[in-house]
PDB file of N, CA and C in Angstrom:
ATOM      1  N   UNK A   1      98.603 111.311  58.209  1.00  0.00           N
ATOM      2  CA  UNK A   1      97.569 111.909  57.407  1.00  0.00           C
ATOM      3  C   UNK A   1      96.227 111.380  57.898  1.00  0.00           C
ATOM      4  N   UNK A   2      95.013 112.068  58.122  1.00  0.00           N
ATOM      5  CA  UNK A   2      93.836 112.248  58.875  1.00  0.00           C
ATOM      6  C   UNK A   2      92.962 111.738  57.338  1.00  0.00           C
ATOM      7  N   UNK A   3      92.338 110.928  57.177  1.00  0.00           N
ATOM      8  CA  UNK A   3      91.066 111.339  56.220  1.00  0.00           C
ATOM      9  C   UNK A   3      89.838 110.703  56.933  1.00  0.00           C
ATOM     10  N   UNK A   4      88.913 111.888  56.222  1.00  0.00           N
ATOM     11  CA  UNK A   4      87.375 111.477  57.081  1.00  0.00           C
ATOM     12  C   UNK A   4      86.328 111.760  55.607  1.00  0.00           C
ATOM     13  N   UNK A   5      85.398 110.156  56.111  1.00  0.00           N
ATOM     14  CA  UNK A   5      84.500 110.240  54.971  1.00  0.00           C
ATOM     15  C   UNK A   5      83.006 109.810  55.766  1.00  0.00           C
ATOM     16  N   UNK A   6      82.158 110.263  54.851  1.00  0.00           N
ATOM     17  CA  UNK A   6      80.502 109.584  55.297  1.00  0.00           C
ATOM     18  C   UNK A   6      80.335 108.170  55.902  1.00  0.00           C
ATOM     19  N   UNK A   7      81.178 107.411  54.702  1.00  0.00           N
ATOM     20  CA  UNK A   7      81.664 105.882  54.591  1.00  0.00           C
ATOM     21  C   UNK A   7      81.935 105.200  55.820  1.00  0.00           C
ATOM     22  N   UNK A   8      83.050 106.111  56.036  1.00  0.00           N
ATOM     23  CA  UNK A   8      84.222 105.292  57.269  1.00  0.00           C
ATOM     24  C   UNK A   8      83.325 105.704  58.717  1.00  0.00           C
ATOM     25  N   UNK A   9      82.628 106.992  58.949  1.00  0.00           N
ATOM     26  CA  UNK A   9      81.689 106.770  59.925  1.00  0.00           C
ATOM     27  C   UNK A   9      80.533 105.986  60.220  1.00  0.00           C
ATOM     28  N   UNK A  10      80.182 105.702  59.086  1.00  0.00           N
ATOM     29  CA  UNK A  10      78.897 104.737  59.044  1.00  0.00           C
ATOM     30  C   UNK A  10      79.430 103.353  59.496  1.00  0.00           C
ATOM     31  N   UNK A  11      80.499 102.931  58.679  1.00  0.00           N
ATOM     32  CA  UNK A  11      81.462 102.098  58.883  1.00  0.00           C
ATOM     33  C   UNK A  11      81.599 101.515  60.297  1.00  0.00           C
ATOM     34  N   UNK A  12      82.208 102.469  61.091  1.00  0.00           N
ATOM     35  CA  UNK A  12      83.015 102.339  62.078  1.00  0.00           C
ATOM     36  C   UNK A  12      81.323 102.370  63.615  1.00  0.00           C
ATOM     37  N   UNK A  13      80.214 103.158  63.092  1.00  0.00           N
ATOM     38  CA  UNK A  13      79.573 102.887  63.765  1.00  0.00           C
ATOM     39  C   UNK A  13      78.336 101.624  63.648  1.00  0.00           C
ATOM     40  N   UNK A  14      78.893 100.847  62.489  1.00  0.00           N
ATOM     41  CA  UNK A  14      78.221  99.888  61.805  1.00  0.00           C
ATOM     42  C   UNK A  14      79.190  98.592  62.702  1.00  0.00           C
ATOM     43  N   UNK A  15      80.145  98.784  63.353  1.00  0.00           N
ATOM     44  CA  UNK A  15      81.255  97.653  63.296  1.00  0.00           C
ATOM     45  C   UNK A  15      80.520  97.921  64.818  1.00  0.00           C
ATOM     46  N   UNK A  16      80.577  99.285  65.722  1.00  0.00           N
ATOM     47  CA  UNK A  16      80.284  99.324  66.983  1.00  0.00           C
ATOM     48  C   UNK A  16      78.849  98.787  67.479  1.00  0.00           C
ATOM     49  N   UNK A  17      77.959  99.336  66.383  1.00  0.00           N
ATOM     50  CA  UNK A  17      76.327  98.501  66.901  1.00  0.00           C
ATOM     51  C   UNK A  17      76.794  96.958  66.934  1.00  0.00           C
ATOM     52  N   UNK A  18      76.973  96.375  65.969  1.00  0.00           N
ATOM     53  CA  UNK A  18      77.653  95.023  65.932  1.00  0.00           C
ATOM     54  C   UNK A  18      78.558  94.354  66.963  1.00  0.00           C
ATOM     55  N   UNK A  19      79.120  95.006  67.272  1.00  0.00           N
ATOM     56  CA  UNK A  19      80.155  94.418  68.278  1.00  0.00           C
ATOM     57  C   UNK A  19      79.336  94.466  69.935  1.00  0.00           C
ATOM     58  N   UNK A  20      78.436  95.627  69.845  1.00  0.00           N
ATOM     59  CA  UNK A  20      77.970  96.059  71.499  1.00  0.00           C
ATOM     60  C   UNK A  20      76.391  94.990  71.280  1.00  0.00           C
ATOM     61  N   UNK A  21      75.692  94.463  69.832  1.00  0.00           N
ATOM     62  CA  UNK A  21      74.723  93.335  69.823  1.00  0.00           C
ATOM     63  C   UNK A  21      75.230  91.966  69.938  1.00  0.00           C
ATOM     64  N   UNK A  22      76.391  91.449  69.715  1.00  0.00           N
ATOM     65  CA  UNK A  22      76.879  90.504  69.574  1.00  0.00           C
ATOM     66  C   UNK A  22      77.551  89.979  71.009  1.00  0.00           C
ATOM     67  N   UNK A  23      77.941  91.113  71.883  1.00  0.00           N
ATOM     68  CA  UNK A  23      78.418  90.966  73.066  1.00  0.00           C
ATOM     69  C   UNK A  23      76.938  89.913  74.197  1.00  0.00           C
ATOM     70  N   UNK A  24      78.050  88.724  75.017  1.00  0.00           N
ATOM     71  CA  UNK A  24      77.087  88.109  75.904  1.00  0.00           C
ATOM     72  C   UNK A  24      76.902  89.120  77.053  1.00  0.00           C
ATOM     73  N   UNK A  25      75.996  90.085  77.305  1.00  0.00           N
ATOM     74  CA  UNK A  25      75.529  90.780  78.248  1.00  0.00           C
ATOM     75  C   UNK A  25      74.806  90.045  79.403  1.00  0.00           C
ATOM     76  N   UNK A  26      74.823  90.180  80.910  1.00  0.00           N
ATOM     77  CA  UNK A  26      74.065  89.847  81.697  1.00  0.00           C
ATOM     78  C   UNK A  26      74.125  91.036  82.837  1.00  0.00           C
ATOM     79  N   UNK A  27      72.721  90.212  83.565  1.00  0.00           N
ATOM     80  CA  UNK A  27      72.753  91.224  84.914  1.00  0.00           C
ATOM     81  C   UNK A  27      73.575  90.963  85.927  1.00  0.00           C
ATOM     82  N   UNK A  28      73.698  89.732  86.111  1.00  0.00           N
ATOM     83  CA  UNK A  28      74.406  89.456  87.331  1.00  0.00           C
ATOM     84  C   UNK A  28      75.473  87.866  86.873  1.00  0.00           C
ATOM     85  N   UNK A  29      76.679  87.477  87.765  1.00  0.00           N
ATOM     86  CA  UNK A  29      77.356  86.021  86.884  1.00  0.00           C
ATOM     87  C   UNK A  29      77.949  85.893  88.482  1.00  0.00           C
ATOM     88  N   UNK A  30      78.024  84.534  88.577  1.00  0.00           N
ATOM     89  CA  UNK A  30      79.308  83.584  89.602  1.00  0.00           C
ATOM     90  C   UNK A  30      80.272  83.286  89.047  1.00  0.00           C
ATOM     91  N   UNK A  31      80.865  82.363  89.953  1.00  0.00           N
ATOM     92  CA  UNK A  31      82.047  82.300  89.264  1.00  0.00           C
ATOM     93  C   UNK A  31      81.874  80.568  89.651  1.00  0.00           C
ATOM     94  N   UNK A  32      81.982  79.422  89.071  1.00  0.00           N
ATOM     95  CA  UNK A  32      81.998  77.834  89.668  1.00  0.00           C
ATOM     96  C   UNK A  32      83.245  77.145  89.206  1.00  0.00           C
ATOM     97  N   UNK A  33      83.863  76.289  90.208  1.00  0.00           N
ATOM     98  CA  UNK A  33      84.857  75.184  89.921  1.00  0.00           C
ATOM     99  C   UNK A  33      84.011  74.314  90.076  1.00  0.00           C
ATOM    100  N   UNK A  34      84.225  74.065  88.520  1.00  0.00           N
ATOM    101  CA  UNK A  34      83.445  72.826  88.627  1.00  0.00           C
ATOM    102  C   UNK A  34      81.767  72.792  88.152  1.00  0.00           C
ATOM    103  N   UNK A  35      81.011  71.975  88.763  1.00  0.00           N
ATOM    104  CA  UNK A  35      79.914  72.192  89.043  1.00  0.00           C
ATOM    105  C   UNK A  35      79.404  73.313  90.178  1.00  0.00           C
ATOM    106  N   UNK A  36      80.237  73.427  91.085  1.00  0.00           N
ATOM    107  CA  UNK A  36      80.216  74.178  92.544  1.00  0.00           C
ATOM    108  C   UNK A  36      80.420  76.114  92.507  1.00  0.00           C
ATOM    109  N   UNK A  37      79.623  76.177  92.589  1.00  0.00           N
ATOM    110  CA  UNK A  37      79.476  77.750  93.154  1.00  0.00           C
ATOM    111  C   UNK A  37      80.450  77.968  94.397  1.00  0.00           C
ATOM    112  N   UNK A  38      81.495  78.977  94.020  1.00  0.00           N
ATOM    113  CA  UNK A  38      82.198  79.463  94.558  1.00  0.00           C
ATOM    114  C   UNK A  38      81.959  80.834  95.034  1.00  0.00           C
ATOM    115  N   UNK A  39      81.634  81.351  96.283  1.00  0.00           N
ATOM    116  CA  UNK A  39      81.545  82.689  96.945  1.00  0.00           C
ATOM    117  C   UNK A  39      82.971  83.238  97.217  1.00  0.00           C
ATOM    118  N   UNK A  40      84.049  82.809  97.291  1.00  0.00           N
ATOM    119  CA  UNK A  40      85.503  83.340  97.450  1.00  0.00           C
ATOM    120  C   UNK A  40      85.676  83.771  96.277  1.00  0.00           C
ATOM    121  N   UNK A  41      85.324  83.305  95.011  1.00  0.00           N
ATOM    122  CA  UNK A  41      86.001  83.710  93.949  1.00  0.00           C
ATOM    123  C   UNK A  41      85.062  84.377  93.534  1.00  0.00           C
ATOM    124  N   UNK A  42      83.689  84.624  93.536  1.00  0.00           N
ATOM    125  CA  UNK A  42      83.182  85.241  93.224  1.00  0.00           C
ATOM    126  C   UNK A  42      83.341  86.405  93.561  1.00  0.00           C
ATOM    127  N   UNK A  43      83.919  86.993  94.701  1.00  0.00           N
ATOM    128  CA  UNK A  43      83.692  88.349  95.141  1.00  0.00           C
ATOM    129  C   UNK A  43      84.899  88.712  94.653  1.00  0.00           C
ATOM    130  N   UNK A  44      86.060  87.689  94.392  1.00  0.00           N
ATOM    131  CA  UNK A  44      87.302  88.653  94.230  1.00  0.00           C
ATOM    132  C   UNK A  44      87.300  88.753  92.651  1.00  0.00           C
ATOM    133  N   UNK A  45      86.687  87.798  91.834  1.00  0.00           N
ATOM    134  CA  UNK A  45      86.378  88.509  90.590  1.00  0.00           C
ATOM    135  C   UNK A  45      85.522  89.629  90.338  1.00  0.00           C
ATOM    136  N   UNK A  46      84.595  89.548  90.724  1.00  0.00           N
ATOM    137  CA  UNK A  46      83.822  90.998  90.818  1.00  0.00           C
ATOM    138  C   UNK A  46      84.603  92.278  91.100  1.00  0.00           C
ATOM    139  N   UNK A  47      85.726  92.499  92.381  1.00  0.00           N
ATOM    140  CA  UNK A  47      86.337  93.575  92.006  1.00  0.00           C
ATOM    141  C   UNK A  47      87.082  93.380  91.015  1.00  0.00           C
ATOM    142  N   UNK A  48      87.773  92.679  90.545  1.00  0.00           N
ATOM    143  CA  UNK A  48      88.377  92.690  88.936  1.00  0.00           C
ATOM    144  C   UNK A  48      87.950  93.048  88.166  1.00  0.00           C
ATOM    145  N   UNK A  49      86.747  92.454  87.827  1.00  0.00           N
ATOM    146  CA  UNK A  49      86.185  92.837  86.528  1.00  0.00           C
ATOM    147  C   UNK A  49      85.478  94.173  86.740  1.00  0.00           C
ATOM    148  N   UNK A  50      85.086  94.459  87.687  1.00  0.00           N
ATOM    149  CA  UNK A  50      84.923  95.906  88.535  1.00  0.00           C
ATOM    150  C   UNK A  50      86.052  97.088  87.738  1.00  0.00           C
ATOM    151  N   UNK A  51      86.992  96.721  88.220  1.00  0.00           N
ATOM    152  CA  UNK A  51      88.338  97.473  88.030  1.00  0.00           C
ATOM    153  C   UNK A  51      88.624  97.712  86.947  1.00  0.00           C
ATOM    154  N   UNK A  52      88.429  96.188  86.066  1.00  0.00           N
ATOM    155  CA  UNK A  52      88.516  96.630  84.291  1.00  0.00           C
ATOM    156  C   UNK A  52      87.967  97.890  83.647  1.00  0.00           C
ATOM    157  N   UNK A  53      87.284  98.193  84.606  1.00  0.00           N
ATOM    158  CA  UNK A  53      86.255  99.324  83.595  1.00  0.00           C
ATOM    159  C   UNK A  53      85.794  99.133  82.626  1.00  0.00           C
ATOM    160  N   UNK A  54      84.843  97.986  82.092  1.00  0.00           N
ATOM    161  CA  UNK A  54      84.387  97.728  80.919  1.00  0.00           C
ATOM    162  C   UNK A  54      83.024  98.823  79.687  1.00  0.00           C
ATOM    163  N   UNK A  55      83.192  98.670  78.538  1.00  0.00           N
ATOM    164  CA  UNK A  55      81.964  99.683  78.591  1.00  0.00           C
ATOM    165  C   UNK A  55      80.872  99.374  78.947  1.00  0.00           C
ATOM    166  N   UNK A  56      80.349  97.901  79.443  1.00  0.00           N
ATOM    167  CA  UNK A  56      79.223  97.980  79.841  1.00  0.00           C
ATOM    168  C   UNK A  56      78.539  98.519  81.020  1.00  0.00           C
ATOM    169  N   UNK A  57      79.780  99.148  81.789  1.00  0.00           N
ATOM    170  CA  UNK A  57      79.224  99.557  83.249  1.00  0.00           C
ATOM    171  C   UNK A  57      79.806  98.930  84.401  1.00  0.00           C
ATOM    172  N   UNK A  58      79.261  99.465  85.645  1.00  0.00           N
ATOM    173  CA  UNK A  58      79.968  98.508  86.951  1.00  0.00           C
ATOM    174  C   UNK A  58      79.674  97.660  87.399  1.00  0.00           C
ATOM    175  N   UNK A  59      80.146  96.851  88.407  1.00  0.00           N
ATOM    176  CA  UNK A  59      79.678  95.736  89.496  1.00  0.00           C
ATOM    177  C   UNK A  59      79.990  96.130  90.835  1.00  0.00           C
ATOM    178  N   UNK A  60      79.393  95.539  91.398  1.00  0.00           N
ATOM    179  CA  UNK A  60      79.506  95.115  92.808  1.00  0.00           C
ATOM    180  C   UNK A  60      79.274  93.476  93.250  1.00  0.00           C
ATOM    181  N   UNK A  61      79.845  93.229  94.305  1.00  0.00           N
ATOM    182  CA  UNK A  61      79.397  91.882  94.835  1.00  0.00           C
ATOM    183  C   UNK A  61      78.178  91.884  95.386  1.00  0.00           C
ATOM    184  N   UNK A  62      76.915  90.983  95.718  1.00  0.00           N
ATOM    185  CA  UNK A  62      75.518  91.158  96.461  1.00  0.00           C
ATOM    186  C   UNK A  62      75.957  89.952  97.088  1.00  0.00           C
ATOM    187  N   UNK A  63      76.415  90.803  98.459  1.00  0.00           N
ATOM    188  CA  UNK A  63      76.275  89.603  99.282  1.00  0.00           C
ATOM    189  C   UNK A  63      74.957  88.921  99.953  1.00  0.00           C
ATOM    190  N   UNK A  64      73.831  89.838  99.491  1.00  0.00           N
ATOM    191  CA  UNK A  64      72.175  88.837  99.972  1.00  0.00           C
ATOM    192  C   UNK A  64      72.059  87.406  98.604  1.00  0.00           C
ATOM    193  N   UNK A  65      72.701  88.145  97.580  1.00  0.00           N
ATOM    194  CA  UNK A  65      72.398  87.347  96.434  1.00  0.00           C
ATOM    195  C   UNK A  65      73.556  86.202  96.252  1.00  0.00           C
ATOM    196  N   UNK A  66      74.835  86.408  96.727  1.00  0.00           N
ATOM    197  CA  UNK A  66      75.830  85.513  96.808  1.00  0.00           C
ATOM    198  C   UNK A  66      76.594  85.816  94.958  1.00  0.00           C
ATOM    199  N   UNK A  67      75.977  86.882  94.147  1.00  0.00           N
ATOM    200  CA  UNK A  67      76.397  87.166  92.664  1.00  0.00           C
ATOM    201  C   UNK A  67      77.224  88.345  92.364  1.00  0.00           C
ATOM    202  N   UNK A  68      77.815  88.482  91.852  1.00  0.00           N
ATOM    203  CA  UNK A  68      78.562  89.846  91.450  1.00  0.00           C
ATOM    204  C   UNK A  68      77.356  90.525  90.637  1.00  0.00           C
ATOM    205  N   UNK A  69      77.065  91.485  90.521  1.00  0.00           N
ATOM    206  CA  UNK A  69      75.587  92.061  90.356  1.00  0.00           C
ATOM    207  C   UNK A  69      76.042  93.606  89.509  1.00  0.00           C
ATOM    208  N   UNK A  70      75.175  93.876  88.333  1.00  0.00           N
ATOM    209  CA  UNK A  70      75.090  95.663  87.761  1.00  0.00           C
ATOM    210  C   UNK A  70      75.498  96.505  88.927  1.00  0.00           C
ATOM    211  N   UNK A  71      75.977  96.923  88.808  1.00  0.00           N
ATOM    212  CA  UNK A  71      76.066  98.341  89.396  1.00  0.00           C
ATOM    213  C   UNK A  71      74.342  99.462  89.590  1.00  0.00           C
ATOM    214  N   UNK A  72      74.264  99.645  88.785  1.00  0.00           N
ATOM    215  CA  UNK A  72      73.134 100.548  88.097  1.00  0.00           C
ATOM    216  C   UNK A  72      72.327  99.630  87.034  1.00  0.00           C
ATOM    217  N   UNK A  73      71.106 100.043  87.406  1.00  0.00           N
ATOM    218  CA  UNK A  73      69.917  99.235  85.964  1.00  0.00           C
ATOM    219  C   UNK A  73      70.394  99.202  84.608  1.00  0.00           C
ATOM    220  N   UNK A  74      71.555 100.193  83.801  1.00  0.00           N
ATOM    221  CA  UNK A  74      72.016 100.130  82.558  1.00  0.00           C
ATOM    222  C   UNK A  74      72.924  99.394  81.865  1.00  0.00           C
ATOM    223  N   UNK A  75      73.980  98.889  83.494  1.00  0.00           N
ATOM    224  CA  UNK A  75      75.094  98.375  83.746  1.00  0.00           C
ATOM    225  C   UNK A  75      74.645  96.549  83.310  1.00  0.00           C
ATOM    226  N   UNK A  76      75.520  96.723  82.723  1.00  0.00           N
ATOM    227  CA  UNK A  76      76.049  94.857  82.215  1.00  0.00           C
ATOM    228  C   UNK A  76      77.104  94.187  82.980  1.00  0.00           C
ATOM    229  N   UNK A  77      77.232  92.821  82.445  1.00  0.00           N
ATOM    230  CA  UNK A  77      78.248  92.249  82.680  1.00  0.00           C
ATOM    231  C   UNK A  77      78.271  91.204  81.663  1.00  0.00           C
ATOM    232  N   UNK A  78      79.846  91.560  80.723  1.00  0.00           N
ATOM    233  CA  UNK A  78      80.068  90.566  79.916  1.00  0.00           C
ATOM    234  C   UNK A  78      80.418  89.378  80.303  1.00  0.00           C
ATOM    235  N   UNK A  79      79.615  88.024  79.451  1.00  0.00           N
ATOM    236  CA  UNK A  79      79.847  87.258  80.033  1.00  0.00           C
ATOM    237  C   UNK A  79      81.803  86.178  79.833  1.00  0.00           C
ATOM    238  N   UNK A  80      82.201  86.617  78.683  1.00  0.00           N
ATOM    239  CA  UNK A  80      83.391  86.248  78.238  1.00  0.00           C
ATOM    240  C   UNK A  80      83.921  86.971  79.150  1.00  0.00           C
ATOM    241  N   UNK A  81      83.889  88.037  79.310  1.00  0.00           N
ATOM    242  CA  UNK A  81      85.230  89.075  80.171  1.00  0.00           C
ATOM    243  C   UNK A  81      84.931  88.500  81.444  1.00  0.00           C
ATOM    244  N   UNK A  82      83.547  87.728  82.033  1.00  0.00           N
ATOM    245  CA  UNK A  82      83.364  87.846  83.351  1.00  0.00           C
ATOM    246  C   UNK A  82      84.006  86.627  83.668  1.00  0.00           C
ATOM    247  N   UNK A  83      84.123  84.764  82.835  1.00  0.00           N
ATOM    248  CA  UNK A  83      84.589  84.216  82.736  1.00  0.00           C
ATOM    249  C   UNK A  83      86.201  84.379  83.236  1.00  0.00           C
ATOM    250  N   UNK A  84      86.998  85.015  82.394  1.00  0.00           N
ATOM    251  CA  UNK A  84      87.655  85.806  82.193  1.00  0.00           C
ATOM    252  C   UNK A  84      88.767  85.871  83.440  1.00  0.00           C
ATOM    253  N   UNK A  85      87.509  87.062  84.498  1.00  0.00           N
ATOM    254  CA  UNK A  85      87.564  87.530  85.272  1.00  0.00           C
ATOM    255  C   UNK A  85      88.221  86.267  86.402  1.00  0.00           C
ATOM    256  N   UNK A  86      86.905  84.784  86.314  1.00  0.00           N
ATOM    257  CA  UNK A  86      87.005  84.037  87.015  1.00  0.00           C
ATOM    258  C   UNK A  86      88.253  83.293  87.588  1.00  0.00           C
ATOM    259  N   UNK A  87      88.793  83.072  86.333  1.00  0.00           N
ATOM    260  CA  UNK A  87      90.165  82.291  85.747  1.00  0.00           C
ATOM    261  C   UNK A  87      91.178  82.661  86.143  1.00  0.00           C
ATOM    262  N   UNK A  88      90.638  84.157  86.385  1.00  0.00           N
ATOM    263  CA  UNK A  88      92.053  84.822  86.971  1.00  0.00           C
ATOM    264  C   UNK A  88      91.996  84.947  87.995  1.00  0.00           C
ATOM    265  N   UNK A  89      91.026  85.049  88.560  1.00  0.00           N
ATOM    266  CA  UNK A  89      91.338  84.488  90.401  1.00  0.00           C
ATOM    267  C   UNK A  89      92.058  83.538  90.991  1.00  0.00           C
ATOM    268  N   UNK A  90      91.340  82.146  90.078  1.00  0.00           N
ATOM    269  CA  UNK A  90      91.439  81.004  89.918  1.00  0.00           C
ATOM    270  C   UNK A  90      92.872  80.819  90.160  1.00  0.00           C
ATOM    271  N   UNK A  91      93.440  81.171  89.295  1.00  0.00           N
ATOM    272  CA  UNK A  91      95.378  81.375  89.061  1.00  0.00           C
ATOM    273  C   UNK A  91      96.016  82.054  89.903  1.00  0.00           C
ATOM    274  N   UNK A  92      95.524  83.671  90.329  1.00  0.00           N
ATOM    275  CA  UNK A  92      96.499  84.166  90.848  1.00  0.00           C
ATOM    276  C   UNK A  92      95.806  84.239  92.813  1.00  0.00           C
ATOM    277  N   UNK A  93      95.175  83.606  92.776  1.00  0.00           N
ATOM    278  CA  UNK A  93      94.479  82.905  94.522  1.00  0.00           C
ATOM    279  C   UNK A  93      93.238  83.762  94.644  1.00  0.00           C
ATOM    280  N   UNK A  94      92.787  82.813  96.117  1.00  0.00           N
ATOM    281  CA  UNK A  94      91.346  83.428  96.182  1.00  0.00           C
ATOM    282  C   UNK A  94      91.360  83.198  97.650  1.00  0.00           C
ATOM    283  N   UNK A  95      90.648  83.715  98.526  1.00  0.00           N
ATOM    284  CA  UNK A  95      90.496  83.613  99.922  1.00  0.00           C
ATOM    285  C   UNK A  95      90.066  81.383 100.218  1.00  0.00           C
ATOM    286  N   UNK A  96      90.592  80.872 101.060  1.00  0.00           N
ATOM    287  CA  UNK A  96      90.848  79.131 101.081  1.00  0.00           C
ATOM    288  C   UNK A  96      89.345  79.221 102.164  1.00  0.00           C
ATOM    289  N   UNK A  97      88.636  78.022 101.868  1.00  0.00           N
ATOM    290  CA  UNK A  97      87.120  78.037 102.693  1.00  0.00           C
ATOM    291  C   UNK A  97      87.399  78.501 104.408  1.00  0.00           C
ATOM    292  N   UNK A  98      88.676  77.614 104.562  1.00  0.00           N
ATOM    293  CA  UNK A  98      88.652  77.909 106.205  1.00  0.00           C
ATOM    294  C   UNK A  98      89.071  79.264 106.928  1.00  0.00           C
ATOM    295  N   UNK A  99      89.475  80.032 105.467  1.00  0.00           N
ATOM    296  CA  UNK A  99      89.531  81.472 106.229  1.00  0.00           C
ATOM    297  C   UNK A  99      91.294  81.596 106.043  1.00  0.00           C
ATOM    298  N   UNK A 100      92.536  80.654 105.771  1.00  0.00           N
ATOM    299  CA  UNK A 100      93.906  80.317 106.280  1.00  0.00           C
ATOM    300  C   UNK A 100      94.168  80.418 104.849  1.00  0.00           C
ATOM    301  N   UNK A 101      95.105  81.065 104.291  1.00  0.00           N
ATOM    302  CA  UNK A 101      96.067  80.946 103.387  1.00  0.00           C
ATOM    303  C   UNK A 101      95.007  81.269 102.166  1.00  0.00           C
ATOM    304  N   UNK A 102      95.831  80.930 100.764  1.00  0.00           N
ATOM    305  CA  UNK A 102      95.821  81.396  99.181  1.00  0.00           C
ATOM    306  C   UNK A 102      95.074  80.239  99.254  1.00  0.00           C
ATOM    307  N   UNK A 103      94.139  79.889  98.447  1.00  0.00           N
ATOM    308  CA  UNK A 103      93.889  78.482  97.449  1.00  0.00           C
ATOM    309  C   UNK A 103      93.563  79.036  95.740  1.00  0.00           C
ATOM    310  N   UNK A 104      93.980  78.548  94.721  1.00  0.00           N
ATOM    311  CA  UNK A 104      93.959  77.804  93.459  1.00  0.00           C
ATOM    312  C   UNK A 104      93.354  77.048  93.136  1.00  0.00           C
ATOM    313  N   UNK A 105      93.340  77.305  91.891  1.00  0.00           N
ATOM    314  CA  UNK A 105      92.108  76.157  91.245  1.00  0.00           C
ATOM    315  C   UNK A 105      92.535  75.806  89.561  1.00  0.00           C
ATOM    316  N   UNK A 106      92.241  75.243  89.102  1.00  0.00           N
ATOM    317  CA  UNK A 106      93.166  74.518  87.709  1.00  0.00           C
ATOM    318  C   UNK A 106      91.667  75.408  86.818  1.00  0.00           C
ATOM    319  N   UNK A 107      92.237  76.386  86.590  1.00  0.00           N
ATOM    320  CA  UNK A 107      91.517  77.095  85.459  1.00  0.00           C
ATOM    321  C   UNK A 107      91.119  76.752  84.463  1.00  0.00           C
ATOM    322  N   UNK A 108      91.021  75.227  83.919  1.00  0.00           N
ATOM    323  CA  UNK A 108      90.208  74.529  82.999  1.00  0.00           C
ATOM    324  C   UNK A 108      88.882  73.550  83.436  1.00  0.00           C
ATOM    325  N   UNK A 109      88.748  74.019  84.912  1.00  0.00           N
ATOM    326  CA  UNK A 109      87.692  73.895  85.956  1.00  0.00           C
ATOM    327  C   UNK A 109      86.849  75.086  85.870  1.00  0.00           C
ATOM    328  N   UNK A 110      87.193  76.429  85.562  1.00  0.00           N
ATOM    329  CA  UNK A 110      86.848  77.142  85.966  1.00  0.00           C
ATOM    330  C   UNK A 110      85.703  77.838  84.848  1.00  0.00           C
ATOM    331  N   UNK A 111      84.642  78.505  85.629  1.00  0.00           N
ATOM    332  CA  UNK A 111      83.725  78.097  84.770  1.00  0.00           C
ATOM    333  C   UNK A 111      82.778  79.818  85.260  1.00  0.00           C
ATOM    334  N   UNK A 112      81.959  80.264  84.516  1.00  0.00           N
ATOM    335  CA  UNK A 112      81.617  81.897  84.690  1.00  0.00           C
ATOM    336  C   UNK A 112      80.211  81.697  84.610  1.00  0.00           C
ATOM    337  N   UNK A 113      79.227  81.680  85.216  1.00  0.00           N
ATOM    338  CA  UNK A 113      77.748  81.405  84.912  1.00  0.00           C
ATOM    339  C   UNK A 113      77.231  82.579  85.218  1.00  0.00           C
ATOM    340  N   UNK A 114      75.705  83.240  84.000  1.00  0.00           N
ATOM    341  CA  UNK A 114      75.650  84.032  84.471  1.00  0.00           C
ATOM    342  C   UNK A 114      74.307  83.679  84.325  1.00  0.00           C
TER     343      UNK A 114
END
């Protein structure tokens, strides 16, 4: 059974302004173990969180900027989801500095700055 009232729209777009003001929005985020800025994990989170399709819009990696970066001027990046994003690199591997094999990282290192 369907019911629709004045209420429940106001409601429901009262819960959405709220939820889309309350969200940590940024333009651009890294990804750091640690104190340390990571460029391996940064780019492979960026297509992740890329991929998520979030409603705030897309990313790309900037490799002049070394950041996962908006897509478009409208485009966000949450900063929880981008975190998120990080952790899961973190866990499931990321390109190793010397170019050779998977490396990991203990995801309570892992850290989303934006």
């Amino acid at each position: 059974m369907y019911f629709s009232s004045p209420k429940l729209s106001l409601l429901s777009a009262a819960v959405l302004l709220v939820s889309s003001v309350m969200a940590d929005l940024h333009d651009s985020c890294t990804c750091h173990n640690g104190d340390s800025y990571n460029w391996r994990m940064t780019t492979a989170a960026c297509t992740v969180y890329d991929e998520a399709k979030y409603q705030w819009g897309g990313t790309y990696y900037n490799s002049t900027t070394g950041r996962c970066t908006q897509r478009a001027s409208e485009d966000q990046l949450g900063g929880n989801e981008w975190e998120d994003a990080c952790k899961r690199i973190a866990s499931t591997g990321f390109q190793c500095a010397d170019g050779v094999g998977t490396c990991f990282a203990n995801t309570e290192d892992i850290k989303g700055w934006c």
